[in-house]
Protein backbone atom coordinates (compact mmCIF):
# COMPACT_ATOMS: atom_id res chain seq x y z
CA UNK A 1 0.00 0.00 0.00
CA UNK A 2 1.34 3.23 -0.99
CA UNK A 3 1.15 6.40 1.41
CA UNK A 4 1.35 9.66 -0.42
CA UNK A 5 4.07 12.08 0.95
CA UNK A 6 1.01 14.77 2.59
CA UNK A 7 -1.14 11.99 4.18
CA UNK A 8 2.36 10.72 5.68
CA UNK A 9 3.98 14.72 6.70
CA UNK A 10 0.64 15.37 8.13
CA UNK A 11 0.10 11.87 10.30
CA UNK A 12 3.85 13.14 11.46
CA UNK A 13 2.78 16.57 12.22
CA UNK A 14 -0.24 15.67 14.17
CA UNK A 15 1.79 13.03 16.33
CA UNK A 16 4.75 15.95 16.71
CA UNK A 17 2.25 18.69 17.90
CA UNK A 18 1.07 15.82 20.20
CA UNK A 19 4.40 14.99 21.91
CA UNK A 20 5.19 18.80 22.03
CA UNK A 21 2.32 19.66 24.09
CA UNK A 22 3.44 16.91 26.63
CA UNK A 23 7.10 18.53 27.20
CA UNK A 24 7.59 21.40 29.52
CA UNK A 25 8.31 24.86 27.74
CA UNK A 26 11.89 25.43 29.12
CA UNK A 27 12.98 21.95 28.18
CA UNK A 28 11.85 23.26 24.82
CA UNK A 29 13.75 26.24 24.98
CA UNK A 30 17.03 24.51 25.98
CA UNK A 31 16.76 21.89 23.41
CA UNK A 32 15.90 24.53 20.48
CA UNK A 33 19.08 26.96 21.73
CA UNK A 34 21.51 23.44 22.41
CA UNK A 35 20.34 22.60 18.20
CA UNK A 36 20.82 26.02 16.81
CA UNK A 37 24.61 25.96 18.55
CA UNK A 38 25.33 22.63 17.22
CA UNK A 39 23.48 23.66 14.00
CA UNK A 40 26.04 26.74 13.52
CA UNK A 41 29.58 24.85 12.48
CA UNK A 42 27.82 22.51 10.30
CA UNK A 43 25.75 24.46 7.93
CA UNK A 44 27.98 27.39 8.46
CA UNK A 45 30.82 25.91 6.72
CA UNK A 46 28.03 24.45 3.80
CA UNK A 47 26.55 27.89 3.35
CA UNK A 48 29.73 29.28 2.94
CA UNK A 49 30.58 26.45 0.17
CA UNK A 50 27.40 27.04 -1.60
CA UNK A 51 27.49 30.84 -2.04
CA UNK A 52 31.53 30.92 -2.79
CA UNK A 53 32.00 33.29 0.00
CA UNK A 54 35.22 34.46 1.05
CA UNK A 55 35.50 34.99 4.79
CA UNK A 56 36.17 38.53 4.46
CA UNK A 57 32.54 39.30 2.50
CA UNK A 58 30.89 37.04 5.20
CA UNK A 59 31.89 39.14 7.13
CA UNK A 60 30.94 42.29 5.41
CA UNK A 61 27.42 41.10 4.90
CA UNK A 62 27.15 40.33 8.93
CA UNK A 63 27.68 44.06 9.19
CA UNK A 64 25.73 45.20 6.18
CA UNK A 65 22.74 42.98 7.03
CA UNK A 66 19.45 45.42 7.52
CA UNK A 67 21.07 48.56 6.75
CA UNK A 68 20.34 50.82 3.85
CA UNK A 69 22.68 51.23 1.05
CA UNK A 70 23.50 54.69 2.04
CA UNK A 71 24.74 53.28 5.72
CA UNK A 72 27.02 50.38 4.59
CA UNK A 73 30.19 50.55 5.14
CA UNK A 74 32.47 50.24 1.70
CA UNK A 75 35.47 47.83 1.58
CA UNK A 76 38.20 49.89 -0.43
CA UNK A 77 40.40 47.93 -3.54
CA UNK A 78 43.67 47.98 -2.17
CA UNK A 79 44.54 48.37 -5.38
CA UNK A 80 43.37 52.35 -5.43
CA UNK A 81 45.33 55.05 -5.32
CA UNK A 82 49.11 55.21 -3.02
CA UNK A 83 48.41 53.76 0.23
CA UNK A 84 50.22 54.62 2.85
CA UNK A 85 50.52 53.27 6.42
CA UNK A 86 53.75 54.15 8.54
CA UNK A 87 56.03 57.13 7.80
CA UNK A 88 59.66 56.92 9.61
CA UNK A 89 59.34 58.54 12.75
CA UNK A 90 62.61 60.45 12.98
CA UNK A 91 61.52 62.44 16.32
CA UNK A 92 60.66 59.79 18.31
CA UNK A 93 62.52 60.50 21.36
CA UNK A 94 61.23 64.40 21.17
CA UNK A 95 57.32 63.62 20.40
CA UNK A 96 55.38 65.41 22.49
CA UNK A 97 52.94 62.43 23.92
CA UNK A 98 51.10 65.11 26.02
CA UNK A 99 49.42 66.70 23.59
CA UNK A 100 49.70 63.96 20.60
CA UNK A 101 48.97 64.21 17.29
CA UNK A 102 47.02 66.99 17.38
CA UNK A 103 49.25 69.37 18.84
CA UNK A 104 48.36 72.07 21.93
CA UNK A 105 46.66 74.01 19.24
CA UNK A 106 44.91 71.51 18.48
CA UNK A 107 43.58 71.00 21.93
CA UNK A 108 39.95 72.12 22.73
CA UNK A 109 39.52 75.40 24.45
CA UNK A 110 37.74 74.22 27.75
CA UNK A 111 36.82 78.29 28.69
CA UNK A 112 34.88 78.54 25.04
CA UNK A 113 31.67 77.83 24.02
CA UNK A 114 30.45 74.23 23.26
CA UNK A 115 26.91 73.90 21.70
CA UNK A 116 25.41 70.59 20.78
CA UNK A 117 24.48 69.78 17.34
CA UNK A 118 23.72 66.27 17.17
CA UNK A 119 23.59 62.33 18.54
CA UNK A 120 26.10 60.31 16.45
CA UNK A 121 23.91 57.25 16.52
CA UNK A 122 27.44 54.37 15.35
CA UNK A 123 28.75 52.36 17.41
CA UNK A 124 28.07 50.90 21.54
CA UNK A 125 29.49 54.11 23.77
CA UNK A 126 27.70 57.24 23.58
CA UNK A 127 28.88 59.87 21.35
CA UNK A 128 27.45 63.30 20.57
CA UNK A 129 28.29 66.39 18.10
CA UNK A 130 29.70 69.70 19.15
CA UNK A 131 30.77 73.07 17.95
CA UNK A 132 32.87 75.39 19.34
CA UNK A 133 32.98 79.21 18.72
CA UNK A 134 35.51 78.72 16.47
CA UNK A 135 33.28 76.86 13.76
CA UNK A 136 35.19 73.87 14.79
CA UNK A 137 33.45 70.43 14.83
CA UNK A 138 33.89 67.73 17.89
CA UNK A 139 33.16 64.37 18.26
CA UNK A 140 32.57 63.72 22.06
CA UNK A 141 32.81 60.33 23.10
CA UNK A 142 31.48 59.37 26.48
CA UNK A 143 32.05 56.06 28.37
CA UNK A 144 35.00 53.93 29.59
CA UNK A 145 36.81 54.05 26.32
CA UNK A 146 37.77 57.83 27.02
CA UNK A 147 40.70 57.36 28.69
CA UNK A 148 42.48 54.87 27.44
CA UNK A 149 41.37 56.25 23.59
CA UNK A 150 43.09 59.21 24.06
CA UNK A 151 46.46 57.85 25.79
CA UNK A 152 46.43 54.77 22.77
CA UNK A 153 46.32 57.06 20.15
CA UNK A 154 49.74 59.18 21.34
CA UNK A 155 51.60 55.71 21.49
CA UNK A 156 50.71 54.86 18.35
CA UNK A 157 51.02 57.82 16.60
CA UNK A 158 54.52 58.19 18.31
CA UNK A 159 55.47 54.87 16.21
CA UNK A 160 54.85 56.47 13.18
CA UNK A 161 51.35 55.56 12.03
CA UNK A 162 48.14 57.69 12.10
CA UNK A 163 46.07 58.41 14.09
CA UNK A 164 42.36 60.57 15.30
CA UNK A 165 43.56 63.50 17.27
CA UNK A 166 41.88 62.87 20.61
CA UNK A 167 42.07 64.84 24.13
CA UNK A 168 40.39 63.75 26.92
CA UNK A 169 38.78 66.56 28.93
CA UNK A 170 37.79 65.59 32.83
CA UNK A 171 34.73 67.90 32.63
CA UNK A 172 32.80 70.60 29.88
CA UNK A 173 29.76 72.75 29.68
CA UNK A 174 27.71 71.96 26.56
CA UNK A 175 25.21 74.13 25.64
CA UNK A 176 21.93 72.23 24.73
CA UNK A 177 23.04 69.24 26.46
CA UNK A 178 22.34 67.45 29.70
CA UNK A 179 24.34 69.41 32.07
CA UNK A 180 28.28 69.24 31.98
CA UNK A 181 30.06 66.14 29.99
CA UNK A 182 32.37 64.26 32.82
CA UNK A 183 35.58 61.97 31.91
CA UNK A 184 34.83 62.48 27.59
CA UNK A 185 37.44 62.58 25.14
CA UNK A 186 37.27 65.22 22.25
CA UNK A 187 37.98 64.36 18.86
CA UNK A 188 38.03 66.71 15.56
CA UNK A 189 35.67 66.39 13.20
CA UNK A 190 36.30 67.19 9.78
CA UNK A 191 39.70 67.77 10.58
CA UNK A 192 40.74 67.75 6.55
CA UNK A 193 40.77 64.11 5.75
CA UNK A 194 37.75 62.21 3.54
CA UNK A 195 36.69 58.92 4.77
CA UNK A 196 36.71 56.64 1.80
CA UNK A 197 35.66 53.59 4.02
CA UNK A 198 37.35 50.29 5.09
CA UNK A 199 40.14 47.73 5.31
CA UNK A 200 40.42 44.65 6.94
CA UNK A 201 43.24 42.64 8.06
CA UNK A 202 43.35 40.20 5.92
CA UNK A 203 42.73 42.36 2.88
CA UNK A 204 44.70 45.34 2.26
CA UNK A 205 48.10 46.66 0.26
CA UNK A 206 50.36 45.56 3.45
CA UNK A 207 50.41 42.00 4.04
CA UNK A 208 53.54 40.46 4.70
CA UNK A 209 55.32 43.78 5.42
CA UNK A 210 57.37 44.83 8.69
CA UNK A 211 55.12 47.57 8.95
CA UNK A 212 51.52 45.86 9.15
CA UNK A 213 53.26 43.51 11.74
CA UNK A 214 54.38 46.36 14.26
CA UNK A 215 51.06 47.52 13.82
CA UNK A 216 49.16 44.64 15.13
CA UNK A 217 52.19 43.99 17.84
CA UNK A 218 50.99 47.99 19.00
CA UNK A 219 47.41 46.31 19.25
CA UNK A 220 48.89 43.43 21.28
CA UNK A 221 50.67 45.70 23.72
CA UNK A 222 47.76 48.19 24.35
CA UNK A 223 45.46 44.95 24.55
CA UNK A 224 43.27 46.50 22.20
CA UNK A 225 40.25 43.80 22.28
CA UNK A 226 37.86 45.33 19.75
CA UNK A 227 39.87 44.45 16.58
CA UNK A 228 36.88 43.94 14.04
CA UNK A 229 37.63 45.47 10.66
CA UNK A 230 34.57 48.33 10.81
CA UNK A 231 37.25 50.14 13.37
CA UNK A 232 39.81 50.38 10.09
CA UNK A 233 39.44 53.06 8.43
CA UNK A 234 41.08 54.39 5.20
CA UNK A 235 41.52 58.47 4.63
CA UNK A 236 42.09 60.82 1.75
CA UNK A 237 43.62 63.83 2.73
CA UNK A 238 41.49 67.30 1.56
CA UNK A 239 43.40 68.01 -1.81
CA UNK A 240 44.90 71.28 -0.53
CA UNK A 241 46.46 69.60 2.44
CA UNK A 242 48.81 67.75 0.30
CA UNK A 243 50.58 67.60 -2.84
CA UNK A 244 49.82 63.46 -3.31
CA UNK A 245 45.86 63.78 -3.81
CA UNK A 246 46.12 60.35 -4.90
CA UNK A 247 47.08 59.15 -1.04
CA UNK A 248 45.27 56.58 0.72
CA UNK A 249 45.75 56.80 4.61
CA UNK A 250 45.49 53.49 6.20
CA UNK A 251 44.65 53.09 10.12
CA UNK A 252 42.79 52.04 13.31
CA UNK A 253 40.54 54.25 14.46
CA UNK A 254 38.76 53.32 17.25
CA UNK A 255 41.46 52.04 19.99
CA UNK A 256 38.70 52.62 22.93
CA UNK A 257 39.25 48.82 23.97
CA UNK A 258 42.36 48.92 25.75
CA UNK A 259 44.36 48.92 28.81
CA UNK A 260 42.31 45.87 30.24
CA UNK A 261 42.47 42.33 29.94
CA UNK A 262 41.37 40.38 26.95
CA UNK A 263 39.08 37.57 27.27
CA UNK A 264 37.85 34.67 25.82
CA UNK A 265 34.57 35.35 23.23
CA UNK A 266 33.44 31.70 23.98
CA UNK A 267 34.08 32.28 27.94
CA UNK A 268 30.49 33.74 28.21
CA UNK A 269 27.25 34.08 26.35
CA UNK A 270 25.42 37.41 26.59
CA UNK A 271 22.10 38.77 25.15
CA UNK A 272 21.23 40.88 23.18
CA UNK A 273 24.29 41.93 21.40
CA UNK A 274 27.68 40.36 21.74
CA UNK A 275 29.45 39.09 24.48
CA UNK A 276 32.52 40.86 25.62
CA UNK A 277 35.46 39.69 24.28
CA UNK A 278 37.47 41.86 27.66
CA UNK A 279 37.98 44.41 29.57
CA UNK A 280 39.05 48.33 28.91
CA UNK A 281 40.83 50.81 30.84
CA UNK A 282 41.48 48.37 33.70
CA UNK A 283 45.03 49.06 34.63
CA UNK A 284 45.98 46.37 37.53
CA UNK A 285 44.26 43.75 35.15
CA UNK A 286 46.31 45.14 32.08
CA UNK A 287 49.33 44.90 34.44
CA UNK A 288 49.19 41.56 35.74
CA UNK A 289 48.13 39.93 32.47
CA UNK A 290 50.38 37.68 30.17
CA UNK A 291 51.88 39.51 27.21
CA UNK A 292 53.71 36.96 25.19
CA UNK A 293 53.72 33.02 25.76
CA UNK A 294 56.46 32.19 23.36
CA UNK A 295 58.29 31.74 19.60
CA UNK A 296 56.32 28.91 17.72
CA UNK A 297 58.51 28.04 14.23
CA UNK A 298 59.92 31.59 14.21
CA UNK A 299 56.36 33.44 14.87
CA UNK A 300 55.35 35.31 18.01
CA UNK A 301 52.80 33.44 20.29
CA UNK A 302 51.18 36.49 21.86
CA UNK A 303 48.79 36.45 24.69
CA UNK A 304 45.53 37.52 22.83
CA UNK A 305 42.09 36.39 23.16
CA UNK A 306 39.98 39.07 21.85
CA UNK A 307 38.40 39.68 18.24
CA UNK A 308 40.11 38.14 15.29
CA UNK A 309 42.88 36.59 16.60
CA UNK A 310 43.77 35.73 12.81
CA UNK A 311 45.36 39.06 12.67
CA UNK A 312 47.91 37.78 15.41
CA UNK A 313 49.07 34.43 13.67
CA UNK A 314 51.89 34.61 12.27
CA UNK A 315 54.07 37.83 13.11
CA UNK A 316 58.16 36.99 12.86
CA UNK A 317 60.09 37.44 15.99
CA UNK A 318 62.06 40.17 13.97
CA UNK A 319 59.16 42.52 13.15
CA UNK A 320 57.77 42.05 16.36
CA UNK A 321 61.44 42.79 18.11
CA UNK A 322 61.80 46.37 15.17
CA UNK A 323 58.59 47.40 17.07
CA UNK A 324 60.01 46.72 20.50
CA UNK A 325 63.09 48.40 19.82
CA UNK A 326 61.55 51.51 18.35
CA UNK A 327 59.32 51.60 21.62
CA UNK A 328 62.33 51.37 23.70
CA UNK A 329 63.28 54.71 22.13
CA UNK A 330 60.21 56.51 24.46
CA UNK A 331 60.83 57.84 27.63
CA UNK A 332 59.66 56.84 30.96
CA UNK A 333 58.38 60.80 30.84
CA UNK A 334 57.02 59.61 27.48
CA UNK A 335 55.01 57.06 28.79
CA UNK A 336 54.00 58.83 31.52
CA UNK A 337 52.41 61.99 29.83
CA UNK A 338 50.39 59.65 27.25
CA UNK A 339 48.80 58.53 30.65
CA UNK A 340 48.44 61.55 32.31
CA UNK A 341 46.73 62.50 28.74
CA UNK A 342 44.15 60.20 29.72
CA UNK A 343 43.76 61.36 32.74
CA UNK A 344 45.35 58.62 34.68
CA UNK A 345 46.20 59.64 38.27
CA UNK A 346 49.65 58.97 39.61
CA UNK A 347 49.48 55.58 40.94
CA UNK A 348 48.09 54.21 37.73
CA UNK A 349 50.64 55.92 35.51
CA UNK A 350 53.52 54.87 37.58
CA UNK A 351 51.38 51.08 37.19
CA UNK A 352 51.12 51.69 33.48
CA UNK A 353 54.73 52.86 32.93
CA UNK A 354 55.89 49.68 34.89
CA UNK A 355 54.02 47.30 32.52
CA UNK A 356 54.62 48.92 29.38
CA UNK A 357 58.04 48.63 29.77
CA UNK A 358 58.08 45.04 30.73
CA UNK A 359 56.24 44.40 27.76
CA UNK A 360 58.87 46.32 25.83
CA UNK A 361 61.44 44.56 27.26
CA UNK A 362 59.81 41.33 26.15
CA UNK A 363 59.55 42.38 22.57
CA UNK A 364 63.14 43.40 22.64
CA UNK A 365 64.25 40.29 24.44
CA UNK A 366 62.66 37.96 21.46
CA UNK A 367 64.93 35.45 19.70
């Protein structure tokens, strides 16, 4: 006796629906979460085959997915224009790591006029527009990733790569807003570069190069967590800020996630939204944690647990030991006014200091 295919689905269904009304809801629940984990690295991998995707544009469409073509973010051809990453920074031992990139005139004049102008609505910390009475623009970031922003960027930027001009700013009347902003950091806006969009580890004109390694060793020694490619960002300077309008500026952004401990991304699961992958501006953690573990076939084995740890496969002992000797170049005084940039007090720059230069030292001390 034959049984057609909807007589036999729908005996199924009916028996299903029966046995389902017998089970308790929360066995339910934890049975339909336990199959879509197990569900995730088997058809992941067959998705993946089926559409020909490359890692990188899975994860571009993660981003992308839901937003409108005018908000997604555009992955530049490395191929464009004269990229540029890391220019040889002759002064390092005279950089002013105070003031940073941006230079005392740079710095935002706490006794003018701030007015607000705007919510900018990227990204998880709060961040709002400002204007001064200068016509200048400002970016005011509020949060935990302040402090440790505004001190990352001078280290970096002291190694020779770019970098936002940042200040933090303990405490600000702005007009229009709710009351005085507390512990913010400033940054320029519109301070004549273009943002062309994006560049991701994996993909961009620098692979292989000493230079794209001592960047991601700077990311290992600030503990900079939050390594997912929307935080690189690539620049075109305003054409009469330079005679090479054909430049592409290549660099990190967002360094917010630093000066903590990095975690494990599978140590916890959090909803809504991701789980943390760390901490940030957590000195006595970022002090006591593990920096480098060891040399495995002539690569550095660094201590990292945070977001794309792909980026820190693979780095050779001597580009990782070029970045620790230029780093050795800084001053403890150096060190210690990136910090007090932040506005670390004393017993967490002299903490700071202290670990940096172990970590230095450990770099340096590679073979």
């Amino acid at each position: 006796m034959l049984i057609s295919p909807e007589r036999s689905f729908g005996a199924s269904r009916q028996s299903f629906r029966q046995g389902v009304s017998m089970i308790p809801r929360q066995k339910i629940l934890s049975v339909t979460f336990v199959l879509a984990i197990l569900a995730v690295p088997v058809f992941g991998p067959w998705m993946t085959g089926i559409s020909g995707a490359t890692a990188q544009q899975k994860k571009h469409y993660d981003v992308n997915r839901g937003k409108s073509a005018d908000e997604k973010p555009t992955i530049v051809d490395p191929g464009e224009g004269h990229p540029v990453l890391w220019e040889q920074p002759a002064d390092i031992a005279s950089r002013d790591l105070f003031y940073g990139p941006g230079g005392r005139e740079g710095a935002p004049n706490l006794s003018d006029k701030f007015t607000f102008t705007g919510r900018d609505t990227k990204g998880t910390q709060l961040k709002i527009y400002v204007k001064d009475s200068q016509n200048r623009e400002w970016i005011v970031k509020f949060g935990p990733e302040a402090r440790p922003e505004t001190t990352a960027t001078r280290i970096v930027w002291a190694m020779g790569y770019h970098t936002d001009k940042d200040y933090f700013v303990r405490r600000v009347h702005i007009e229009g807003w709710k009351g005085d902003a507390v512990n913010v950091r400033f940054k320029r806006r519109h301070d004549g570069f273009k943002d062309l969009g994006l560049w991701t580890w994996e993909h961009n004109p620098f692979n292989g190069t000493r230079e794209l390694d001592g960047l991601k060793v700077l990311m290992a020694l600030l503990n900079n967590w939050d390594l997912k490619y929307t935080n690189n960002k690539v620049l075109r300077p305003n054409k009469k800020s330079t005679e090479d309008q054909d430049e592409r500026i290549y660099y990190v952004s967002d360094l917010g996630a630093s000066f903590g401990k990095t975690g494990s991304l599978a140590r916890k699961l959090h909803f809504p939204g991701d789980p943390p992958a760390g901490t940030k501006d957590k000195p006595d953690q970022y002090a006591h944690q593990s920096f480098i573990h060891g040399v495995d076939n002539g690569a550095v084995h660094f201590h990292y647990k945070g977001k794309d740890r792909s980026a820190m496969r693979g780095i050779p002992v001597e580009n990782a030991r070029w970045m620790g000797m230029m780093l050795g170049r800084l001053s403890d005084k150096q060190l210690a006014d990136a910090f007090r940039a932040g506005g670390y007090d004393d017993s967490e720059v002299r903490l700071l200091v202290q670990a940096m230069r172990q970590r230095v030292a450990e770099l340096q001390n590679l073979r």
